[in-house]
PDB file of N, CA and C in Angstrom:
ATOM      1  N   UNK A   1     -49.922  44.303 -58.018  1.00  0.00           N
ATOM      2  CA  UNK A   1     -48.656  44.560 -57.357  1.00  0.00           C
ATOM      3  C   UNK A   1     -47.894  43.274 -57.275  1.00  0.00           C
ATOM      4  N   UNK A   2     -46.831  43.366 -57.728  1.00  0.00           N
ATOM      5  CA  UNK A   2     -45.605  42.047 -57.550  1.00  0.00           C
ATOM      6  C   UNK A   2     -44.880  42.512 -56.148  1.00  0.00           C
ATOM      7  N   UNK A   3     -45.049  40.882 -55.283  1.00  0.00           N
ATOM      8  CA  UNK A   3     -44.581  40.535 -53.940  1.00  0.00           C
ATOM      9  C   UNK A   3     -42.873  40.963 -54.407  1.00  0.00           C
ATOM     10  N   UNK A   4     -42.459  41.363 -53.143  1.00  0.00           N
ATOM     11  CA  UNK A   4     -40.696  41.323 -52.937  1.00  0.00           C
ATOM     12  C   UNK A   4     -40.379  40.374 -52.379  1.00  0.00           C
ATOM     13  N   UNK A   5     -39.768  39.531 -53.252  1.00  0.00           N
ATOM     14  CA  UNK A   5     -39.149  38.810 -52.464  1.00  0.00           C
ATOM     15  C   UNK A   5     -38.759  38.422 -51.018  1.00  0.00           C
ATOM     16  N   UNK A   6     -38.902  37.761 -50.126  1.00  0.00           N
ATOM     17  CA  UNK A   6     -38.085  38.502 -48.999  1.00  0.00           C
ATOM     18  C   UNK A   6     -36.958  37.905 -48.392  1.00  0.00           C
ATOM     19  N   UNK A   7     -36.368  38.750 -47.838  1.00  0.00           N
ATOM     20  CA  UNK A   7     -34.717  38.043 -47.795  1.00  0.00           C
ATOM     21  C   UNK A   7     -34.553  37.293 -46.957  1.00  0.00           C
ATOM     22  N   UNK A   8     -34.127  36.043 -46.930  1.00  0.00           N
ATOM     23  CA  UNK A   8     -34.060  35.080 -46.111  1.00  0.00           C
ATOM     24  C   UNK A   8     -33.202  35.700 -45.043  1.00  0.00           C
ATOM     25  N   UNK A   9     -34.236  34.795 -43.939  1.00  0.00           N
ATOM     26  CA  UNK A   9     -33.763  35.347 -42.385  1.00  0.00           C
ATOM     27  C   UNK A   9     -32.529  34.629 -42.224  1.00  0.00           C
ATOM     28  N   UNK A  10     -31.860  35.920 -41.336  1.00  0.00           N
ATOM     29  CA  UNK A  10     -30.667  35.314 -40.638  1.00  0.00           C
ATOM     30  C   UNK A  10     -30.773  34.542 -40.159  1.00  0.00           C
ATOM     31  N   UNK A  11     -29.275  33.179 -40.050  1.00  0.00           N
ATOM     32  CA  UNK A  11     -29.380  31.615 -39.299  1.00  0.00           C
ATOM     33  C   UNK A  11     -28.968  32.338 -37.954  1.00  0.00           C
ATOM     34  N   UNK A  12     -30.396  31.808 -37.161  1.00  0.00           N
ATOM     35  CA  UNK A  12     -30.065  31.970 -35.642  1.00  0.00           C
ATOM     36  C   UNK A  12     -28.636  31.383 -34.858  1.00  0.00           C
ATOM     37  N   UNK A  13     -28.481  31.591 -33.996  1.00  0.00           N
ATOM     38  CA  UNK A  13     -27.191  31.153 -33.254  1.00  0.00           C
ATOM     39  C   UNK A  13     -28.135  30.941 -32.255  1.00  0.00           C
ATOM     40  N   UNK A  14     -28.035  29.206 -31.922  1.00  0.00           N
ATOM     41  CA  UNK A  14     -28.763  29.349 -30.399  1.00  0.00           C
ATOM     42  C   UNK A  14     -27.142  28.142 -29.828  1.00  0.00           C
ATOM     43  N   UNK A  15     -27.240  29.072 -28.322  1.00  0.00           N
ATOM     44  CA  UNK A  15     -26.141  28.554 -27.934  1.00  0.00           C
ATOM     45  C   UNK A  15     -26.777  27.230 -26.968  1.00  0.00           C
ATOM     46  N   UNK A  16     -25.442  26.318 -26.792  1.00  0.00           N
ATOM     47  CA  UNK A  16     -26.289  25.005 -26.258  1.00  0.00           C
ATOM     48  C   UNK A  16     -25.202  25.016 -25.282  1.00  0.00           C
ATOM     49  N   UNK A  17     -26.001  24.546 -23.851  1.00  0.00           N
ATOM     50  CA  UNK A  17     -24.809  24.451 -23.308  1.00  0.00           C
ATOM     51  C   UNK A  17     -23.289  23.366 -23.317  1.00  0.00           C
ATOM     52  N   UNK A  18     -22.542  23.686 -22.461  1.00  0.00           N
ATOM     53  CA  UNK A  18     -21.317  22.823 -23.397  1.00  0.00           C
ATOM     54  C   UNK A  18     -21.615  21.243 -22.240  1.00  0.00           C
ATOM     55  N   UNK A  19     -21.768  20.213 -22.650  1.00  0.00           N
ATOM     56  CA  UNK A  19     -21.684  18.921 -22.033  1.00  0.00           C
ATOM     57  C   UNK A  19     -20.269  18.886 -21.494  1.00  0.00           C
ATOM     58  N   UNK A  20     -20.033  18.565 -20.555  1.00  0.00           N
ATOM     59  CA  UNK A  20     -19.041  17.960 -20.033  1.00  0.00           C
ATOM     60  C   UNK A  20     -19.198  16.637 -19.354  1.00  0.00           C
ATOM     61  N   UNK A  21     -18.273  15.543 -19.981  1.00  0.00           N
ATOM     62  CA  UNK A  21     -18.593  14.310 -19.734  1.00  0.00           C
ATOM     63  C   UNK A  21     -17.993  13.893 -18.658  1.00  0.00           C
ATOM     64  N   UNK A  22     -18.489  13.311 -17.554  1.00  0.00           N
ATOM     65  CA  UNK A  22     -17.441  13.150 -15.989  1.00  0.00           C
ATOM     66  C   UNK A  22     -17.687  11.535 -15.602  1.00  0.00           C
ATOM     67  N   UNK A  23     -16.047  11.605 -15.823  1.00  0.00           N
ATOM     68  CA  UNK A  23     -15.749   9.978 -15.383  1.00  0.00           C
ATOM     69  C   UNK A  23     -15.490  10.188 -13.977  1.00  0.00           C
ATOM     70  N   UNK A  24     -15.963   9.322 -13.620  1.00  0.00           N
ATOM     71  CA  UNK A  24     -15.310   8.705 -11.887  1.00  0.00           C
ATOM     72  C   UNK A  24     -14.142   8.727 -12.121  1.00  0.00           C
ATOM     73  N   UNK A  25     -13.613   9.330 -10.833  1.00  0.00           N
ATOM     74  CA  UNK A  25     -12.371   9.561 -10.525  1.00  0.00           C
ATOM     75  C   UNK A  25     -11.743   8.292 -10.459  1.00  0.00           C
ATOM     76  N   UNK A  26     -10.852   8.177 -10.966  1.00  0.00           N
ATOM     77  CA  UNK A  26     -10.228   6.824 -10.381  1.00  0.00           C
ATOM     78  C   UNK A  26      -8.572   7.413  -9.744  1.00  0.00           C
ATOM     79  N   UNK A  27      -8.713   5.932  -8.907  1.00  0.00           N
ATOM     80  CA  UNK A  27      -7.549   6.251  -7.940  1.00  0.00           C
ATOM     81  C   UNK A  27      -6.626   5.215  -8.256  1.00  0.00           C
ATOM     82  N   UNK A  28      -5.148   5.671  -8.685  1.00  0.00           N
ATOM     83  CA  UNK A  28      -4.159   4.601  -9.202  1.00  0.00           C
ATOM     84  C   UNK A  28      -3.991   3.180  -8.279  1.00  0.00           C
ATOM     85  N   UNK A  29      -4.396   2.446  -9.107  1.00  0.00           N
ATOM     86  CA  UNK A  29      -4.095   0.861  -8.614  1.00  0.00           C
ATOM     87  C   UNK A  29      -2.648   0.700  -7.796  1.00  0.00           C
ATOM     88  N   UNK A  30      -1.516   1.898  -7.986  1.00  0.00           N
ATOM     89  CA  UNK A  30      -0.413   1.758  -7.325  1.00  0.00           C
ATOM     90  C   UNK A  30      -0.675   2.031  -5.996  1.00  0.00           C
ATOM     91  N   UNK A  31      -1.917   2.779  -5.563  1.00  0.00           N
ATOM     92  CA  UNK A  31      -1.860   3.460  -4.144  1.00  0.00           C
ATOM     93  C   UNK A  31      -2.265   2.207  -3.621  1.00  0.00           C
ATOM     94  N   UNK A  32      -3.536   1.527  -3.596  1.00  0.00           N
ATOM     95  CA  UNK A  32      -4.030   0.328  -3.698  1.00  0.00           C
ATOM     96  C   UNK A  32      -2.990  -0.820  -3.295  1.00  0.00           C
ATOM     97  N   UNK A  33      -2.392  -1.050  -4.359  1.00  0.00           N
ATOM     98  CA  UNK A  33      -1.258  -2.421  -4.178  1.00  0.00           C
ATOM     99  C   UNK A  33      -0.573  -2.406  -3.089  1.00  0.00           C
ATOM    100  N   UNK A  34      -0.132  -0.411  -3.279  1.00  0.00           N
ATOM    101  CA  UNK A  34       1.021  -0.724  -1.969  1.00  0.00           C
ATOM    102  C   UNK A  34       0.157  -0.355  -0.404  1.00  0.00           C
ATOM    103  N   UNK A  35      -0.887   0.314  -0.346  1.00  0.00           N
ATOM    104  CA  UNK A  35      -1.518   0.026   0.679  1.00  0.00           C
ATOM    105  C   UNK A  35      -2.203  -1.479   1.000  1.00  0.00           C
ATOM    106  N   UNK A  36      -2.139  -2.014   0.277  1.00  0.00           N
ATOM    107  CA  UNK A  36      -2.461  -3.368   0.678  1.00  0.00           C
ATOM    108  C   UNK A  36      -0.849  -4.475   1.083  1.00  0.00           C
ATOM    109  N   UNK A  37       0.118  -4.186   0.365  1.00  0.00           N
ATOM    110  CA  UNK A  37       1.065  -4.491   0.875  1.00  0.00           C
ATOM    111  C   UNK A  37       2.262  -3.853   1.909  1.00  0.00           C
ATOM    112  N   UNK A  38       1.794  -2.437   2.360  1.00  0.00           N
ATOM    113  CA  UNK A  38       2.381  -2.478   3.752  1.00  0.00           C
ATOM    114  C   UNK A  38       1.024  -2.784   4.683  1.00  0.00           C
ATOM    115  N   UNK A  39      -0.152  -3.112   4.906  1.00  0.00           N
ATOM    116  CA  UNK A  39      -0.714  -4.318   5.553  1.00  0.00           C
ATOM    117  C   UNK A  39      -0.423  -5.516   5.688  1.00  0.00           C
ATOM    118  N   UNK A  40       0.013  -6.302   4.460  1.00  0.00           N
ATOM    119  CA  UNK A  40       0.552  -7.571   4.542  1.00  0.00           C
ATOM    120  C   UNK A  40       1.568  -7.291   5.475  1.00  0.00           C
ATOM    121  N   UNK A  41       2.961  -6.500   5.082  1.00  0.00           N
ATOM    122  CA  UNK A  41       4.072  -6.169   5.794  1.00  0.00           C
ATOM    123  C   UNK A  41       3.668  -6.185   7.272  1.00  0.00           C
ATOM    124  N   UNK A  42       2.736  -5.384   7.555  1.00  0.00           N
ATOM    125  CA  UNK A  42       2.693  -5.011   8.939  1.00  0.00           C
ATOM    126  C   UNK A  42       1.836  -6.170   9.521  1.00  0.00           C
ATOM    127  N   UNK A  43       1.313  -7.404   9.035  1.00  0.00           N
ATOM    128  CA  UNK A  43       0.755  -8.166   9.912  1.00  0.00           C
ATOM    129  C   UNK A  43       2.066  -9.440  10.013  1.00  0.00           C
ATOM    130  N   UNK A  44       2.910  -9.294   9.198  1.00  0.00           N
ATOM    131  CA  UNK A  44       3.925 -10.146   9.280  1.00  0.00           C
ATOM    132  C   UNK A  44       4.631  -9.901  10.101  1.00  0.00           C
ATOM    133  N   UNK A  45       4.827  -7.965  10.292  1.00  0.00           N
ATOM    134  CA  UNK A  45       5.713  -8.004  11.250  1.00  0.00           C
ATOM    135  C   UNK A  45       5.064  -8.131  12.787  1.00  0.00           C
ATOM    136  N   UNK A  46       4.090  -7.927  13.312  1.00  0.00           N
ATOM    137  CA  UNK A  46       3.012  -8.644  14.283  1.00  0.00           C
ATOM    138  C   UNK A  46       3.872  -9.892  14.338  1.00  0.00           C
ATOM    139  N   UNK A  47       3.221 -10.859  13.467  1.00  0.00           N
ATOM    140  CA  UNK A  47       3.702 -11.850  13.804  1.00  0.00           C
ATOM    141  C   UNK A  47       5.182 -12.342  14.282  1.00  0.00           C
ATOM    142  N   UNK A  48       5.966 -11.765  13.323  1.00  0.00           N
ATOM    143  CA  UNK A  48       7.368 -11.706  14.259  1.00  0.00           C
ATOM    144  C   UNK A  48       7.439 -11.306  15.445  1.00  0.00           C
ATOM    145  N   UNK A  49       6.568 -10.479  15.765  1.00  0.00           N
ATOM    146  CA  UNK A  49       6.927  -9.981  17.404  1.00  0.00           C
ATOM    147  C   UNK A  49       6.251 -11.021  18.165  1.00  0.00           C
ATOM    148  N   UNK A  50       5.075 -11.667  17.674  1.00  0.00           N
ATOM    149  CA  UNK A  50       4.539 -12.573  18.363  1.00  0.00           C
ATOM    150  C   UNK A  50       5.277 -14.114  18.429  1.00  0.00           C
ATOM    151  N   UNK A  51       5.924 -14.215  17.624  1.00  0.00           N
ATOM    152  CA  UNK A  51       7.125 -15.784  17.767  1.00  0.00           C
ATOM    153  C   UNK A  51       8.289 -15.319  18.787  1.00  0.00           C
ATOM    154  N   UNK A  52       8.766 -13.503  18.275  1.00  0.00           N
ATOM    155  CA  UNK A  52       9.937 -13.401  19.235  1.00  0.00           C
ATOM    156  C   UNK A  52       9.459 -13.516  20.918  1.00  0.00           C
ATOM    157  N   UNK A  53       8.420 -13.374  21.341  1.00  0.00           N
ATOM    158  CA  UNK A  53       7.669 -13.011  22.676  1.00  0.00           C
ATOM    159  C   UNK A  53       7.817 -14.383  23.154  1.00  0.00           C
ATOM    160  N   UNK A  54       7.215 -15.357  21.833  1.00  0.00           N
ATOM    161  CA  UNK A  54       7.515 -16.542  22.436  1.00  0.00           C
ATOM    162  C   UNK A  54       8.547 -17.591  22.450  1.00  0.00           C
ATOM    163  N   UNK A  55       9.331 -16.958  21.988  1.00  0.00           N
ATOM    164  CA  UNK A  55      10.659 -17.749  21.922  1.00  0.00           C
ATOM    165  C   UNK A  55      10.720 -18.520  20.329  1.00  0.00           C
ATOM    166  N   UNK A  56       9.913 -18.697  19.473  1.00  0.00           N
ATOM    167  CA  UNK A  56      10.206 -19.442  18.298  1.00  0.00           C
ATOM    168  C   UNK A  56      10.969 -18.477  17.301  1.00  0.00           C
ATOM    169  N   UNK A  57      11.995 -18.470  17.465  1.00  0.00           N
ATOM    170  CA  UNK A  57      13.596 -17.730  16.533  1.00  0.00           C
ATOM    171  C   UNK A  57      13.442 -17.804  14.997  1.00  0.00           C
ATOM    172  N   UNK A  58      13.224 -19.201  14.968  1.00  0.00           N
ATOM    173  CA  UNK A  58      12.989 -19.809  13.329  1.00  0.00           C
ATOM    174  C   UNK A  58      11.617 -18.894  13.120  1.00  0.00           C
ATOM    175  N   UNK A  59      10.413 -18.852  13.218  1.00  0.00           N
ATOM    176  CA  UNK A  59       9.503 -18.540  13.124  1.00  0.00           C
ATOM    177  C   UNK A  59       9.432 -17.068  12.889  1.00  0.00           C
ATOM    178  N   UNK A  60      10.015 -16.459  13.972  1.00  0.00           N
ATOM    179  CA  UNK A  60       9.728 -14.754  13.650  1.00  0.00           C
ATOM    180  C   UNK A  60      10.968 -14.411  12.446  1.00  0.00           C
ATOM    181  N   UNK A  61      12.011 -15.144  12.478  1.00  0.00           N
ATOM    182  CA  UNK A  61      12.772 -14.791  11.133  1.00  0.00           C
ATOM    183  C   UNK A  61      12.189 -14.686   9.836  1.00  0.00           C
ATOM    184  N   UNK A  62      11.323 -15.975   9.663  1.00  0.00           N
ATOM    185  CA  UNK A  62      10.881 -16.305   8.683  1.00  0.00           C
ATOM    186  C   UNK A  62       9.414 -15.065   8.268  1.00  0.00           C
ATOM    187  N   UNK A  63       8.629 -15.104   9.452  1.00  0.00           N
ATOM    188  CA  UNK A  63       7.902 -13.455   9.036  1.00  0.00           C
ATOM    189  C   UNK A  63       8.261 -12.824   8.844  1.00  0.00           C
ATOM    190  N   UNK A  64       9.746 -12.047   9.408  1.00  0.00           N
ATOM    191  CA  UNK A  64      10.603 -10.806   8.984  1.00  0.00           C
ATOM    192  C   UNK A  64      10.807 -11.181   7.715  1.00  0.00           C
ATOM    193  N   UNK A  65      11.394 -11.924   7.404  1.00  0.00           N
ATOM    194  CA  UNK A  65      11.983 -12.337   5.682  1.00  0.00           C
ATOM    195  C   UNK A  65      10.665 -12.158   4.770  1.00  0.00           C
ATOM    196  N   UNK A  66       9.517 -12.213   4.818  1.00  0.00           N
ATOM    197  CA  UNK A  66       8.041 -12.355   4.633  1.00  0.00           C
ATOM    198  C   UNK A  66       7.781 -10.887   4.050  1.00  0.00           C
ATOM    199  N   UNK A  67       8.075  -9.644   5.383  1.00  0.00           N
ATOM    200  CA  UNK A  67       7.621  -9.003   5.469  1.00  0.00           C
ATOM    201  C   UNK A  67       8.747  -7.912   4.496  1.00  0.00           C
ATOM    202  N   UNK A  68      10.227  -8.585   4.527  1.00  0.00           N
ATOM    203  CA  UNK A  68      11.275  -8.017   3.998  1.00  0.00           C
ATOM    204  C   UNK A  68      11.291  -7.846   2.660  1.00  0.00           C
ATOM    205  N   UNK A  69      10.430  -8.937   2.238  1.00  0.00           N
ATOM    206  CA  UNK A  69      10.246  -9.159   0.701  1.00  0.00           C
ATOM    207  C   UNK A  69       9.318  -8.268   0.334  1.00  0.00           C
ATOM    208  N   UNK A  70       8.196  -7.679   0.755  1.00  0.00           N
ATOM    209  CA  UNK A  70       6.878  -7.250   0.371  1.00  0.00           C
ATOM    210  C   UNK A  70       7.326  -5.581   0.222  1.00  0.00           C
ATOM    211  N   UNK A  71       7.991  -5.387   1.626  1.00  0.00           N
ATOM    212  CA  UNK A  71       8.018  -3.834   1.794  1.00  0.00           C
ATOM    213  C   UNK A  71       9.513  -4.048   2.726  1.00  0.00           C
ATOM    214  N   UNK A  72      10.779  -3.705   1.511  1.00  0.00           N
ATOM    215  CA  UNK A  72      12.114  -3.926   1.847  1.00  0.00           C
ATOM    216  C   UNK A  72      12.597  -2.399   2.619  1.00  0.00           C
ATOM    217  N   UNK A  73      11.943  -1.568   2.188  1.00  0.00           N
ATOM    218  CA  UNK A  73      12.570   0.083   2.949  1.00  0.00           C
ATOM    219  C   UNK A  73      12.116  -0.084   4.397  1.00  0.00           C
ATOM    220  N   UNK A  74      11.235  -0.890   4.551  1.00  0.00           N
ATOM    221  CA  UNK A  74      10.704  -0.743   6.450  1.00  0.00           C
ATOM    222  C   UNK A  74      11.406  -0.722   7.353  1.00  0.00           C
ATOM    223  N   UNK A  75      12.047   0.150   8.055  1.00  0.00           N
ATOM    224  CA  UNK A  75      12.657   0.683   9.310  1.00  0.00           C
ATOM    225  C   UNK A  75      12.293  -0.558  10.376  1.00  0.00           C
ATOM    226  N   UNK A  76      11.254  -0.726  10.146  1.00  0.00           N
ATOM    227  CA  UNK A  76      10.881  -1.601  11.202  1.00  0.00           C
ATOM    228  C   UNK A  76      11.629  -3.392  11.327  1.00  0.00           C
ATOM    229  N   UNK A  77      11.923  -3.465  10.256  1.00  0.00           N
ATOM    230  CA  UNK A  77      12.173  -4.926   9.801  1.00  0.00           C
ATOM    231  C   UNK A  77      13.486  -4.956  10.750  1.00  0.00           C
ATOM    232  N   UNK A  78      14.317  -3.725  10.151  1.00  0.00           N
ATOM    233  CA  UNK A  78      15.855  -4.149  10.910  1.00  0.00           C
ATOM    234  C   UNK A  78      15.887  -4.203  12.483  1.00  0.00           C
ATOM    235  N   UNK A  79      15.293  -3.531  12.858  1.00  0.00           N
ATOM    236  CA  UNK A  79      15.323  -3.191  14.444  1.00  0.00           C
ATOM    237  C   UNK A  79      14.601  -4.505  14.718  1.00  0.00           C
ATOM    238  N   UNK A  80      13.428  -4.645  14.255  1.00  0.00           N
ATOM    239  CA  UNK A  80      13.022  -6.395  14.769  1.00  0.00           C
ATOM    240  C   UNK A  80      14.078  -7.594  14.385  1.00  0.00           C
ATOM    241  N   UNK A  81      15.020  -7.351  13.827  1.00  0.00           N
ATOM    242  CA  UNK A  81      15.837  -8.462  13.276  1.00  0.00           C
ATOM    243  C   UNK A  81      16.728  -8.343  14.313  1.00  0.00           C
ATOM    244  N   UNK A  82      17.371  -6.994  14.602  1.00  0.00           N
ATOM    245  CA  UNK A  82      18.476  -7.038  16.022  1.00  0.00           C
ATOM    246  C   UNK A  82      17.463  -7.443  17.387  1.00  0.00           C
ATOM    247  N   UNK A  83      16.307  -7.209  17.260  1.00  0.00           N
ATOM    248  CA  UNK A  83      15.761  -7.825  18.419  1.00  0.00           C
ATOM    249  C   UNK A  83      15.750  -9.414  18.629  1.00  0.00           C
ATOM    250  N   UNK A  84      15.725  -9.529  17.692  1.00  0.00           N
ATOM    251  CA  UNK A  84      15.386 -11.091  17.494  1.00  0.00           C
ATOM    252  C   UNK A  84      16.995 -11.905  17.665  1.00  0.00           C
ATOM    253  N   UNK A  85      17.671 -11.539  17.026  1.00  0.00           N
ATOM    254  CA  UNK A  85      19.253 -12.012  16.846  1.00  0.00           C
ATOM    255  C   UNK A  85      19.554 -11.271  19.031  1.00  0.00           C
ATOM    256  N   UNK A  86      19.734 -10.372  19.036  1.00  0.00           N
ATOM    257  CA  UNK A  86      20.277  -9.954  20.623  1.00  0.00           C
ATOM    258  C   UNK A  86      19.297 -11.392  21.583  1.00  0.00           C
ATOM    259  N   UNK A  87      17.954 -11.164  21.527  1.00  0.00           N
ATOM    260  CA  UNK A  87      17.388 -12.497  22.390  1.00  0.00           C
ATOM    261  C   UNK A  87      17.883 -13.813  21.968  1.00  0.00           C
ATOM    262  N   UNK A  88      17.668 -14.332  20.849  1.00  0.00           N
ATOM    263  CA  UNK A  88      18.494 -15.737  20.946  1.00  0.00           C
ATOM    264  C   UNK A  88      19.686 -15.774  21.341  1.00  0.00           C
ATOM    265  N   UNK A  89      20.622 -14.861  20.802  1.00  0.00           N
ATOM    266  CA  UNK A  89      21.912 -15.028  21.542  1.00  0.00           C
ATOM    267  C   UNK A  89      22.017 -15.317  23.090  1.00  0.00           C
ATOM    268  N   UNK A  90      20.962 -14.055  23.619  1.00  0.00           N
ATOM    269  CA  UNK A  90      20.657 -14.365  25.011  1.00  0.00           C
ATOM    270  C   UNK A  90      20.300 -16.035  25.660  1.00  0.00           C
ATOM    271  N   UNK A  91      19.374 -16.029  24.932  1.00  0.00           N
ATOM    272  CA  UNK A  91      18.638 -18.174  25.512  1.00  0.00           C
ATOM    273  C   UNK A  91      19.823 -18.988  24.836  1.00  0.00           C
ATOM    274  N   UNK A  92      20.503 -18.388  23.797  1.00  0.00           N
ATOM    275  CA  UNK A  92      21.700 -19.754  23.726  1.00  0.00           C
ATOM    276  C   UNK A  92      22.648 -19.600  24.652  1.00  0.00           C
ATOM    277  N   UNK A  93      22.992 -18.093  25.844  1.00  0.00           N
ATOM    278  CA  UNK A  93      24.072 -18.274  26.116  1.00  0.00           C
ATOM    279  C   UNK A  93      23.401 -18.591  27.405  1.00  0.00           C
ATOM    280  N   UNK A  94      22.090 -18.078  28.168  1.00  0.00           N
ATOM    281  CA  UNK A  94      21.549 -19.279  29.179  1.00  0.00           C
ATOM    282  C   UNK A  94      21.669 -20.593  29.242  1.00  0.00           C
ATOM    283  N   UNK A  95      21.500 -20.877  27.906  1.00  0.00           N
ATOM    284  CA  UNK A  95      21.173 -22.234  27.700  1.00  0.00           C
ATOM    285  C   UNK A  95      22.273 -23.215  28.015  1.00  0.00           C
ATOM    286  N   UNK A  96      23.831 -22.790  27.689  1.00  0.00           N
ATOM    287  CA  UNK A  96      24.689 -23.557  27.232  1.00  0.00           C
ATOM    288  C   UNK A  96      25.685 -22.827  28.598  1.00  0.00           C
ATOM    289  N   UNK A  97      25.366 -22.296  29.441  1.00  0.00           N
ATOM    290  CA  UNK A  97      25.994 -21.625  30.592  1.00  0.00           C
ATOM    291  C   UNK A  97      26.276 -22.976  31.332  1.00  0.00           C
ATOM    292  N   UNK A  98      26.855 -23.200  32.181  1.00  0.00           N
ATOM    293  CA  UNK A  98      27.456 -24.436  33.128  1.00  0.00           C
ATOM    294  C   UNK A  98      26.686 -24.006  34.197  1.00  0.00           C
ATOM    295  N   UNK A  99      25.879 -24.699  34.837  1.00  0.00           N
ATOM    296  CA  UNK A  99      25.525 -23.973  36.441  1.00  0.00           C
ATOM    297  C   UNK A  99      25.959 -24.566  37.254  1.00  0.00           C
TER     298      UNK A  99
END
């Protein structure tokens, strides 16, 4: 008796599961920068309140200007600047009053 041939087996399908490759999330260096620079902002403006408390004019300007540069939209800057400008006006016009 002559063998039959036999018909080559069907190519299996074996399914694999699908890899998915997972990077760490990263979080934009912009959130970063500017959370680190309204900190700067906000310890500058501290400090302005702490020169205006004590009377050094030159001093808390110069933190406002500090803080003006870093983070210019801050609400806070202007209102400390009329604080600062209304009190000196005040001690110069004590100051220079006749008693």
């Amino acid at each position: 008796s002559r063998a039959v041939p036999a018909e080559p087996a069907p190519a299996r399908v074996v399914e694999r599961p699908v890899v998915v490759e997972r990077r760490p999330v990263e979080t934009a260096p912009v959130d970063n920068g500017a959370a680190m620079r309204n900190e700067m902002a906000q310890a500058f403006l501290r400090d302005a309140e702490r020169s205006l408390l004590e009377g050094k004019f030159d001093a808390a300007k110069t933190y406002l200007d500090s803080a003006r540069r870093i983070d210019p939209g801050n609400a806070r800057i202007d209102s400390l600047s009329r604080r600062i400008r209304e009190r000196e006006r005040q001690v110069l016009q004590t100051e220079t009053t006749i008693k």
